[in-house]
C-alpha atoms as a PDB file:
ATOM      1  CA  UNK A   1     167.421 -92.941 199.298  1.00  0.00           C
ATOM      2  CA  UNK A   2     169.468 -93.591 202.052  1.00  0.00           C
ATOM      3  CA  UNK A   3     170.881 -97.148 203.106  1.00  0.00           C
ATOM      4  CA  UNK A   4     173.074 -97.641 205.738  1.00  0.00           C
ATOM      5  CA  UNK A   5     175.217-100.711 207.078  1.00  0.00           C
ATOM      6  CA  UNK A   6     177.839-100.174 209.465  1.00  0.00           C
ATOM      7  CA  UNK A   7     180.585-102.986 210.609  1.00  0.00           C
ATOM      8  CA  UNK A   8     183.262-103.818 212.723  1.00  0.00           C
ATOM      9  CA  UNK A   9     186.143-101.683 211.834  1.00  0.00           C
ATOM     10  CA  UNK A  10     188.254-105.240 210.589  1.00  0.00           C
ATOM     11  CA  UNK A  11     185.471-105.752 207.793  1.00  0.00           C
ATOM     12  CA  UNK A  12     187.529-103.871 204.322  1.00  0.00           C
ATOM     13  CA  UNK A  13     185.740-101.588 202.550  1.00  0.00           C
ATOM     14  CA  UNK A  14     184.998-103.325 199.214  1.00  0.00           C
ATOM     15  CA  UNK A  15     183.634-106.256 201.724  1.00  0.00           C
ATOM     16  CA  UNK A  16     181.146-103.531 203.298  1.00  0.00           C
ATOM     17  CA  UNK A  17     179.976-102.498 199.783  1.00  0.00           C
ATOM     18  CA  UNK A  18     178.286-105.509 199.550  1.00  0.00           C
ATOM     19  CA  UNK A  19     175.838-105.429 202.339  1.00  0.00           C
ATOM     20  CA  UNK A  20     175.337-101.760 201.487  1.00  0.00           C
ATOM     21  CA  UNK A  21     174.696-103.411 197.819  1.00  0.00           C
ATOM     22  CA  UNK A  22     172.622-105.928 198.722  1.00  0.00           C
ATOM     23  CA  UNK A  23     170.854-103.821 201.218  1.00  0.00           C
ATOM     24  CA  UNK A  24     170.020-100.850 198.400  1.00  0.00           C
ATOM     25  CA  UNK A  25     168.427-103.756 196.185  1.00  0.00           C
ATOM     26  CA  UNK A  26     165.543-103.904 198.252  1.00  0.00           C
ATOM     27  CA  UNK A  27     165.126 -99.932 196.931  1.00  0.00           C
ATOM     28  CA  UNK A  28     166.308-100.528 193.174  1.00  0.00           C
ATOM     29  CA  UNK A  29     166.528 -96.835 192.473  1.00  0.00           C
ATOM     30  CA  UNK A  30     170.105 -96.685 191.847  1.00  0.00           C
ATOM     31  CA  UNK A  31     171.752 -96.769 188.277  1.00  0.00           C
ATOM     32  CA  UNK A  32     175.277 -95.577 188.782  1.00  0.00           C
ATOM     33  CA  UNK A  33     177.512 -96.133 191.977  1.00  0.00           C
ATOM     34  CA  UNK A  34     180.776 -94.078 192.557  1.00  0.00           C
ATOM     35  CA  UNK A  35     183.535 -95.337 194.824  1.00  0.00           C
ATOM     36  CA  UNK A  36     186.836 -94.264 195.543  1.00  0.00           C
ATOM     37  CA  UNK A  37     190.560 -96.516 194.400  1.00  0.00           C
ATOM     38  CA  UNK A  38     189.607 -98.439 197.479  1.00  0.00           C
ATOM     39  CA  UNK A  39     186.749-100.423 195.703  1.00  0.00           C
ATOM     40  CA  UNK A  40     188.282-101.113 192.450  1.00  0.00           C
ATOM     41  CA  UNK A  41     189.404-104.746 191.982  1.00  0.00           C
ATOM     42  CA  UNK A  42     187.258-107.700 192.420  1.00  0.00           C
ATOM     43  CA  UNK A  43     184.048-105.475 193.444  1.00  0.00           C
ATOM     44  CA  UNK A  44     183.738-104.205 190.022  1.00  0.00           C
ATOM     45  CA  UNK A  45     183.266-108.073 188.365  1.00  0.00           C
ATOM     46  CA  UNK A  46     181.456-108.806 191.657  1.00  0.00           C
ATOM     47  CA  UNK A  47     178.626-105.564 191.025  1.00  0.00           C
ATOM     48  CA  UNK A  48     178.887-106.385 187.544  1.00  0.00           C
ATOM     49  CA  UNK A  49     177.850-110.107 187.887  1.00  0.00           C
ATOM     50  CA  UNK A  50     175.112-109.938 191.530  1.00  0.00           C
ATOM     51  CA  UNK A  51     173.534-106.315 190.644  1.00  0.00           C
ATOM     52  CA  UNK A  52     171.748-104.313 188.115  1.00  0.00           C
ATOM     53  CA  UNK A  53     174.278-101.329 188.735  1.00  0.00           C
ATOM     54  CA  UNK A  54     177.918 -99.484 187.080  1.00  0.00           C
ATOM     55  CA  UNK A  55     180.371 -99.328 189.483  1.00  0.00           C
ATOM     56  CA  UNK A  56     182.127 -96.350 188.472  1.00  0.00           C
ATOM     57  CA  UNK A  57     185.745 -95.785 190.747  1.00  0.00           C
ATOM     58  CA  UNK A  58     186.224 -92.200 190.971  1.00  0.00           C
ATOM     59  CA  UNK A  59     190.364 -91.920 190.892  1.00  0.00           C
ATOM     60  CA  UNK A  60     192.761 -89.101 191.854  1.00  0.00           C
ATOM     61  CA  UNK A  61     194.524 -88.159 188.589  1.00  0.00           C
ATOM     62  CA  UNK A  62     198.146 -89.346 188.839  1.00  0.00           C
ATOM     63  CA  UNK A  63     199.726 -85.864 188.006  1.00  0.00           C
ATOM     64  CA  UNK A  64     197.171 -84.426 190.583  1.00  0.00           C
ATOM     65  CA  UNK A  65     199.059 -81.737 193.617  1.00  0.00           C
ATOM     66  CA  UNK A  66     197.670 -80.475 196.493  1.00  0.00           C
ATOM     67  CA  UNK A  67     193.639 -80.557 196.401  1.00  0.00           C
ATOM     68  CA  UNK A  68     192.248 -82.141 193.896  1.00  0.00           C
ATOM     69  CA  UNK A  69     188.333 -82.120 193.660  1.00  0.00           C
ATOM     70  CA  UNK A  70     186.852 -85.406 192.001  1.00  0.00           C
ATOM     71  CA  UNK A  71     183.395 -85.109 190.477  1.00  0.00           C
ATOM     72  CA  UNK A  72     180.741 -86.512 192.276  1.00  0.00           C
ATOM     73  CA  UNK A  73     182.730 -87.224 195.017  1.00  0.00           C
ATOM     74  CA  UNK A  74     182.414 -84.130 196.878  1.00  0.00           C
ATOM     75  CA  UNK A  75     178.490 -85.199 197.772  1.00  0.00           C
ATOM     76  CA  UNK A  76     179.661 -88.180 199.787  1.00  0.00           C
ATOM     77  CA  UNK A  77     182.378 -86.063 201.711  1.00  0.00           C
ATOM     78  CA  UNK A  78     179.243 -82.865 202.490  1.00  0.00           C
ATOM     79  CA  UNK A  79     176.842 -85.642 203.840  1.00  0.00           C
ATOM     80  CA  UNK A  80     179.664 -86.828 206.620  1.00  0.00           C
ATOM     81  CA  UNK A  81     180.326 -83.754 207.283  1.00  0.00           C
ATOM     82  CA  UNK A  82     176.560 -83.145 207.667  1.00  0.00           C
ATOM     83  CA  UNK A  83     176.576 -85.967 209.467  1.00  0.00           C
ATOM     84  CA  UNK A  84     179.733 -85.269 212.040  1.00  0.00           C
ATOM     85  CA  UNK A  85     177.114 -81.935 213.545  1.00  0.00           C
ATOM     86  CA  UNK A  86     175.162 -84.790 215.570  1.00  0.00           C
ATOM     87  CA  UNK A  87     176.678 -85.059 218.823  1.00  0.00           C
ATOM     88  CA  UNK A  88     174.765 -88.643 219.107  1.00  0.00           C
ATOM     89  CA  UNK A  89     176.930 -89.772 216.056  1.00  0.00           C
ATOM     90  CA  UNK A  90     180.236 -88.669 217.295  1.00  0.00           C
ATOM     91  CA  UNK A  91     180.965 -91.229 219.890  1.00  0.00           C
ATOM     92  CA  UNK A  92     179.126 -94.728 219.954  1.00  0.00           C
ATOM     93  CA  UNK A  93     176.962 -94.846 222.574  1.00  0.00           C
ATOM     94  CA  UNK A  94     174.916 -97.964 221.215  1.00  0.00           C
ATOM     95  CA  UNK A  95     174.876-101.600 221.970  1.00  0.00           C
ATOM     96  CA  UNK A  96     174.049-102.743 218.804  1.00  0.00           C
ATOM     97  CA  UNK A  97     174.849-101.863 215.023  1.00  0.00           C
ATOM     98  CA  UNK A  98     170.837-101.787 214.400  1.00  0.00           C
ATOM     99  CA  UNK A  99     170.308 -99.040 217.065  1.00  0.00           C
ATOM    100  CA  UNK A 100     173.473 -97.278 215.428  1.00  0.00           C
ATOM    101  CA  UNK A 101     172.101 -97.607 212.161  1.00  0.00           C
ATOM    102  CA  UNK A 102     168.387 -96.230 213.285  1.00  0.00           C
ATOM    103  CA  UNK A 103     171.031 -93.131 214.350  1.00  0.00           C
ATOM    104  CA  UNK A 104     172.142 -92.511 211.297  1.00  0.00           C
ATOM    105  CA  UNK A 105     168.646 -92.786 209.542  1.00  0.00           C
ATOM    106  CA  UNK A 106     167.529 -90.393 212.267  1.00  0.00           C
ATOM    107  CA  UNK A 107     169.707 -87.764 211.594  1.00  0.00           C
ATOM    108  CA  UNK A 108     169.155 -88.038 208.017  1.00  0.00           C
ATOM    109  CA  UNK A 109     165.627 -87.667 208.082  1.00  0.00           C
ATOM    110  CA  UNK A 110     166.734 -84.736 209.685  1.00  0.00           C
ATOM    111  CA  UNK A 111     168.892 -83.551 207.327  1.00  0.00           C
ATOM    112  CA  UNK A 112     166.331 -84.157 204.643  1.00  0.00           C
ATOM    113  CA  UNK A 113     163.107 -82.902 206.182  1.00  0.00           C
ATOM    114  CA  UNK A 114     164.685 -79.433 207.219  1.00  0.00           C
ATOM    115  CA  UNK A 115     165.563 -79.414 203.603  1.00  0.00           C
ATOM    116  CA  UNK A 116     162.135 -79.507 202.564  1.00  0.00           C
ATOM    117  CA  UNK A 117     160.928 -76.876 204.697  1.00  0.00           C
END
């Protein structure tokens, strides 16, 4: 499943979670979401109380030098850099978010269906 909602670059993160959120309820798939320190705070009481999902927030351990690699985390970092090989994706060439969005969908069809093969 992929859902994707992009914003203006002043919207926060945590704030863009929940169109992604909302957006991903229309495919109610998921069971456990993982986000990064960024997220934690009033998105976890907001998931808790407007979806069916655990927000889980994936931290860096304190003590933690150099490279640290977080579980799960790892699979969000391999799809943008997946993602980053489409030369359409690298600048924004669109006029609207929608047509940047169908993009992004594009190339992971992509992705997926040479996957498959």
């Amino acid at each position: 499943m992929t859902v994707v909602a992009l914003t203006t670059a002043s919207v926060q993160d945590r704030d863009g979670t929940k169109l992604v959120f909302r957006k991903a309820a229309q495919q109610n798939k998921l069971q456990v979401v993982r986000a990064d320190g960024g997220c934690a705070g009033k998105l976890v009481d907001w998931t808790k109380a407007n979806s069916p999902w655990e927000l889980v927030i994936v931290k860096r351990p304190q003590d933690a030098q150099g490279f640290k690699l977080l579980p799960k985390r790892w699979i969000v970092e391999r799809t943008f850099g997946w993602l980053n090989r489409y030369r359409l994706l690298s600048k924004e060439y669109e006029a609207t978010l929608e047509s940047s969005e169908a993009d992004i969908q594009i190339a992971m069809i992509n992705l997926m269906s040479r996957r498959l093969v």
